[in-house]
Protein backbone atom coordinates (compact mmCIF):
# COMPACT_ATOMS: atom_id res chain seq x y z
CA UNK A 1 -18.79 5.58 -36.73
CA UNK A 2 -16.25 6.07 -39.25
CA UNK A 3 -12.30 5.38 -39.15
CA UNK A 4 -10.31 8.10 -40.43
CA UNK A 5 -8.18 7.41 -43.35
CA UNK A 6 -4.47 8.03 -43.49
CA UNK A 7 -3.23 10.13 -45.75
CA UNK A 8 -1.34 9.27 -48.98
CA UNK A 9 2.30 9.86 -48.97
CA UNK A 10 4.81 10.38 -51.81
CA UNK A 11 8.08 8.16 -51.00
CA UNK A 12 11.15 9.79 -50.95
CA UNK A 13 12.52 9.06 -54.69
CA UNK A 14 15.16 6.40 -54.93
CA UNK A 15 17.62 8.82 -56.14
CA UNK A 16 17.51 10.35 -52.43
CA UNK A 17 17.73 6.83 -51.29
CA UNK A 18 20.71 6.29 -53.04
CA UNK A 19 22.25 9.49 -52.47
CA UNK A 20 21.68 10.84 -49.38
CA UNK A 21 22.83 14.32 -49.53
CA UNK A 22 20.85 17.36 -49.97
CA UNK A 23 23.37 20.21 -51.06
CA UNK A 24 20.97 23.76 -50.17
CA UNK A 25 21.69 26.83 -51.91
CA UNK A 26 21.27 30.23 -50.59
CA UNK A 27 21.83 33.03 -52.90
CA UNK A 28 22.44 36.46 -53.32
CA UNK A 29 20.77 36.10 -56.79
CA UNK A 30 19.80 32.99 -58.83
CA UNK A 31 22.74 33.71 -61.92
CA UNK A 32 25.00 32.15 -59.05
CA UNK A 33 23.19 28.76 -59.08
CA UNK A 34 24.63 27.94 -62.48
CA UNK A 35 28.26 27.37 -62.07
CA UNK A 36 27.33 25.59 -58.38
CA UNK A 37 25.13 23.25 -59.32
CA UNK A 38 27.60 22.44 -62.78
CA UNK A 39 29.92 21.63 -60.08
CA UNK A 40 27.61 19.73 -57.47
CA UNK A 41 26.07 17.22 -60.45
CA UNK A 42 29.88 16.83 -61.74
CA UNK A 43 30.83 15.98 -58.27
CA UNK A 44 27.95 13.05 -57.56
CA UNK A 45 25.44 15.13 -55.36
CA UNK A 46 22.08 14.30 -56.90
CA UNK A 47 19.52 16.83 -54.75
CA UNK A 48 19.74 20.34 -54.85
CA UNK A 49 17.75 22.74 -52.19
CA UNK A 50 16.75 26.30 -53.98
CA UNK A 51 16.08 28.50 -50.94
CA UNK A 52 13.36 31.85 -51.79
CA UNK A 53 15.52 33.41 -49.66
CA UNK A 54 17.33 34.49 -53.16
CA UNK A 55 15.18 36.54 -55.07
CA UNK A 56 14.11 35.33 -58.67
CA UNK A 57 14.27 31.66 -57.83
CA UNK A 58 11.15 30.55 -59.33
CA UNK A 59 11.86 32.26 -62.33
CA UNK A 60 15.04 31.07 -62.93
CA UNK A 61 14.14 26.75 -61.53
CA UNK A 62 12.47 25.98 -65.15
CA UNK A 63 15.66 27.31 -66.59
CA UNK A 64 18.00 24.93 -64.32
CA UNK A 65 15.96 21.84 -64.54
CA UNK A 66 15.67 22.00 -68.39
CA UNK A 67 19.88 21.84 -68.39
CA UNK A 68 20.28 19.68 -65.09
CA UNK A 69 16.96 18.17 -64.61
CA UNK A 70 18.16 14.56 -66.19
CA UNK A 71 20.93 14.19 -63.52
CA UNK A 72 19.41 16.00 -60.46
CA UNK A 73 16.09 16.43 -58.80
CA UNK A 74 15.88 20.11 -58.16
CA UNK A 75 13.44 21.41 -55.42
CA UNK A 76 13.18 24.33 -53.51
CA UNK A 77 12.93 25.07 -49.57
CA UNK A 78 11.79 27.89 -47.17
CA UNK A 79 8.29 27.53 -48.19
CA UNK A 80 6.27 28.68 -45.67
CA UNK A 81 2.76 29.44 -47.95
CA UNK A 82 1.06 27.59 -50.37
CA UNK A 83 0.84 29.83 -52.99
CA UNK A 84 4.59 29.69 -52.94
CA UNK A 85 4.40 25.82 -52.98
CA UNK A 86 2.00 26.01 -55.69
CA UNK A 87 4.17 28.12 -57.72
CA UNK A 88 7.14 26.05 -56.62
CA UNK A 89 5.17 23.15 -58.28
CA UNK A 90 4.30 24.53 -61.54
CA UNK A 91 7.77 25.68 -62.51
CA UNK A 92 8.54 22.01 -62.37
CA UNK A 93 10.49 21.32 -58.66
CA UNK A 94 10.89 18.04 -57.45
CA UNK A 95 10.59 18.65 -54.02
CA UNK A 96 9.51 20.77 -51.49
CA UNK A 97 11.13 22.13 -48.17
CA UNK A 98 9.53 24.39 -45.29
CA UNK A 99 11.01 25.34 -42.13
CA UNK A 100 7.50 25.08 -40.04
CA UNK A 101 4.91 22.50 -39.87
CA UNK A 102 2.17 23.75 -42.58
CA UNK A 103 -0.28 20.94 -43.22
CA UNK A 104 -2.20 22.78 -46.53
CA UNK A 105 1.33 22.70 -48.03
CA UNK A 106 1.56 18.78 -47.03
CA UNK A 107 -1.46 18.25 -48.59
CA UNK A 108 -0.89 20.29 -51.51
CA UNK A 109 2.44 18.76 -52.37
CA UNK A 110 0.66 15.12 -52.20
CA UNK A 111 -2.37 16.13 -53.92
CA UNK A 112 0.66 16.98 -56.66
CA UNK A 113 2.42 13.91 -56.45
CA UNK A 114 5.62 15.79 -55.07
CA UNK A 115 7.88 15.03 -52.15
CA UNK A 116 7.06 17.27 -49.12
CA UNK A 117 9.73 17.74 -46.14
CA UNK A 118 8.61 19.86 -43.81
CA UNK A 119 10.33 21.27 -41.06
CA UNK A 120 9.94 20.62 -36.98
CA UNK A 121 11.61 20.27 -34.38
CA UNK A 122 9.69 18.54 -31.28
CA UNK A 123 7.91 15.03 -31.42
CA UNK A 124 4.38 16.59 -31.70
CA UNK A 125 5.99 18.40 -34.97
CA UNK A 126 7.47 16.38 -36.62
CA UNK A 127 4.77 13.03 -36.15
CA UNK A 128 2.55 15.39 -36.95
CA UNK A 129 3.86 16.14 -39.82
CA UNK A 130 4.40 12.70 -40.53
CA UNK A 131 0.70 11.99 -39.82
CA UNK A 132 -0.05 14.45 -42.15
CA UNK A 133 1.78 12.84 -45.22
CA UNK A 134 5.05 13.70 -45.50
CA UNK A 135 7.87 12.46 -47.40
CA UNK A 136 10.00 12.52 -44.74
CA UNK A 137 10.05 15.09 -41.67
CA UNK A 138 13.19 17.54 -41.56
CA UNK A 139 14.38 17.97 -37.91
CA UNK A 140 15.23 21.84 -37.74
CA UNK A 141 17.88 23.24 -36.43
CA UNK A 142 19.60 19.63 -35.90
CA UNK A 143 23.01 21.18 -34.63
CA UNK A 144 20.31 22.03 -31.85
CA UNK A 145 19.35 18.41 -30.85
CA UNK A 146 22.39 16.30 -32.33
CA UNK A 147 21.87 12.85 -34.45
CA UNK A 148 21.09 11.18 -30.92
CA UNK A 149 17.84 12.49 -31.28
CA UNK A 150 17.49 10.94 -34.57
CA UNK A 151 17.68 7.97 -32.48
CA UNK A 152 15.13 8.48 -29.77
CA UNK A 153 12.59 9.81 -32.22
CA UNK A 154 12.88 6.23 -33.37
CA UNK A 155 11.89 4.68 -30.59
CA UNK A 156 8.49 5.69 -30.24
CA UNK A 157 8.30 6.08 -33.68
CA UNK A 158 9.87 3.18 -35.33
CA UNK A 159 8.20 4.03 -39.30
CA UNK A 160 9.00 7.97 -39.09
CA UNK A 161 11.66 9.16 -41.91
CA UNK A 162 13.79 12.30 -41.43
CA UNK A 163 16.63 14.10 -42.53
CA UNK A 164 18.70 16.54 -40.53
CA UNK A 165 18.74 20.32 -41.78
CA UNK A 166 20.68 23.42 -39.73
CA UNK A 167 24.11 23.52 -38.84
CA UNK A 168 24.94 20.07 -39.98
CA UNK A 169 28.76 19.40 -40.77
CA UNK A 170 30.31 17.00 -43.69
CA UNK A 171 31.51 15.29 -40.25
CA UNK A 172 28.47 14.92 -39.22
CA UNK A 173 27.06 12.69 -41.60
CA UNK A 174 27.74 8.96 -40.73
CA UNK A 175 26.58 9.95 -36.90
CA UNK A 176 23.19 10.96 -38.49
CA UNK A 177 23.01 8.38 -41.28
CA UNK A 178 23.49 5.18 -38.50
CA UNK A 179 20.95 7.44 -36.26
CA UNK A 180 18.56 6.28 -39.29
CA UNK A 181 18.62 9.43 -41.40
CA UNK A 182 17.56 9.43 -45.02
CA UNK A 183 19.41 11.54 -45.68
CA UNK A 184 21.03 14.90 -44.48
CA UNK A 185 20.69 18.58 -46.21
CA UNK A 186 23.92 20.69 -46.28
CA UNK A 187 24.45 24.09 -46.80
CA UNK A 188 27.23 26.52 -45.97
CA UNK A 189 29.79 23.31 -44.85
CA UNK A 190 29.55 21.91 -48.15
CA UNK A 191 28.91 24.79 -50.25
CA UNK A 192 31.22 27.17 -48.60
CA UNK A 193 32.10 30.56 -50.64
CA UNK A 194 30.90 28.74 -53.64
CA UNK A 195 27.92 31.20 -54.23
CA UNK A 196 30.41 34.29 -54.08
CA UNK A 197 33.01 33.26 -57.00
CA UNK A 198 34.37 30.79 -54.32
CA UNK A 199 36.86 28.13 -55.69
CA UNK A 200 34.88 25.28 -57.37
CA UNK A 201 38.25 23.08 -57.04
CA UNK A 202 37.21 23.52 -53.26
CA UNK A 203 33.81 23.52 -53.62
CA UNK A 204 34.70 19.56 -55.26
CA UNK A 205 37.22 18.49 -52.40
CA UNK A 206 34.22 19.27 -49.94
CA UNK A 207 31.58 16.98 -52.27
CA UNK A 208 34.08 14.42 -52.51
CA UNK A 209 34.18 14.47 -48.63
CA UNK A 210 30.61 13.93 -48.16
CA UNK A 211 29.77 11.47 -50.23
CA UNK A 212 32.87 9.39 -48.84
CA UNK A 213 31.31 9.83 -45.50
CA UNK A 214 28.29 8.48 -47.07
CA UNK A 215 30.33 5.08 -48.34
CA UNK A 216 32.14 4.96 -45.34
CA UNK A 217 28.77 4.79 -43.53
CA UNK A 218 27.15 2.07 -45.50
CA UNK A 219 30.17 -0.10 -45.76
CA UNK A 220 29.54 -0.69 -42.17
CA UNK A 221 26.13 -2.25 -42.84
């Protein structure tokens, strides 16, 4: 009888470690990245989220990573097939984000040495995923479930990593980072109008917001 080997699992990068905040971008087209993500690195967010929601965005990540790749791990997100992930891969992303529980993409993303979060939302999910060799799990839609469940998730499994994605406030972030987050993704409350020739002044202020919350947070510790 044979004892089944755990899978290998990339560990989240220490850059994630030591900056907690995933800012995601959603699109109209990719040309709007530019300016943002200018902005984001300027600002001291060091993890940007490419969604393939916005058309062109593999074609345009090679482009971005040559000009911010050396202050910023770039990945992208709403993967939900490997060839995507594959593709996602070869045009040189750090990381890799799906909304579902996909465990050829898990392995895939290993198999390539590249961070995998994939997205669940119920224990079965998401220590599944875990099981399966994630990164760290991303509970989706957190604004569902709340940074208590962060905490209960813990319980019975004490060694699981996650980060909160979906509806998740700058406010929000020391409630999810004592609940034992990672780290938490942001979209629309940090990015805001940003995407749409929204004020980058603005687009700063809100940064500069989060990662406070993020020193407030671990000047409790």
């Amino acid at each position: 009888m044979t004892t089944a080997t755990r899978p290998e699992r990339i560990l989240p990068s220490a850059s994630l470690r030591q900056n907690p905040v995933i800012a995601v971008l959603r699109a109209d087209a990719p040309g709007a990245y530019d300016r943002v993500i200018h902005t984001l690195v300027e600002s001291g967010i060091r993890s940007i989220e490419l969604t393939l929601t916005t058309p062109g965005t593999l074609d345009h990540l090679p482009s971005l990573i040559a000009e911010f790749g050396e202050d910023a791990e770039i990945g992208v997100g709403t993967i939900t097939r490997t060839a995507q992930a594959r593709q996602a891969i070869e045009a040189g992303a750090r990381f890799l984000v799906t909304p579902t529980v996909n465990p050829d993409i898990i392995r895939l993303a290993v198999d390539h040495g590249t961070q995998i979060f994939p997205g669940g939302l119920t224990p079965t999910e998401l220590f599944g995923a875990w099981e399966a060799g994630a990164s760290a799990v991303k509970i989706f839609p957190a604004q569902t479930v709340g940074a208590q469940y962060g905490s209960h998730l813990r319980g019975p499994f004490p060694e699981l990593q996650f980060l909160p994605s979906g509806g998740v406030g700058i406010e929000d972030i020391p409630a999810w980072l004592r609940a034992g987050a990672l780290a938490v993704s942001l979209g629309g409350p940090l990015v805001g109008d940003a995407l749409r020739d929204g004020s980058l002044t603005e687009l700063r202020a809100r940064a500069a917001r989060a990662l406070a919350a993020v020193a407030e947070t671990r000047n409790e510790r």
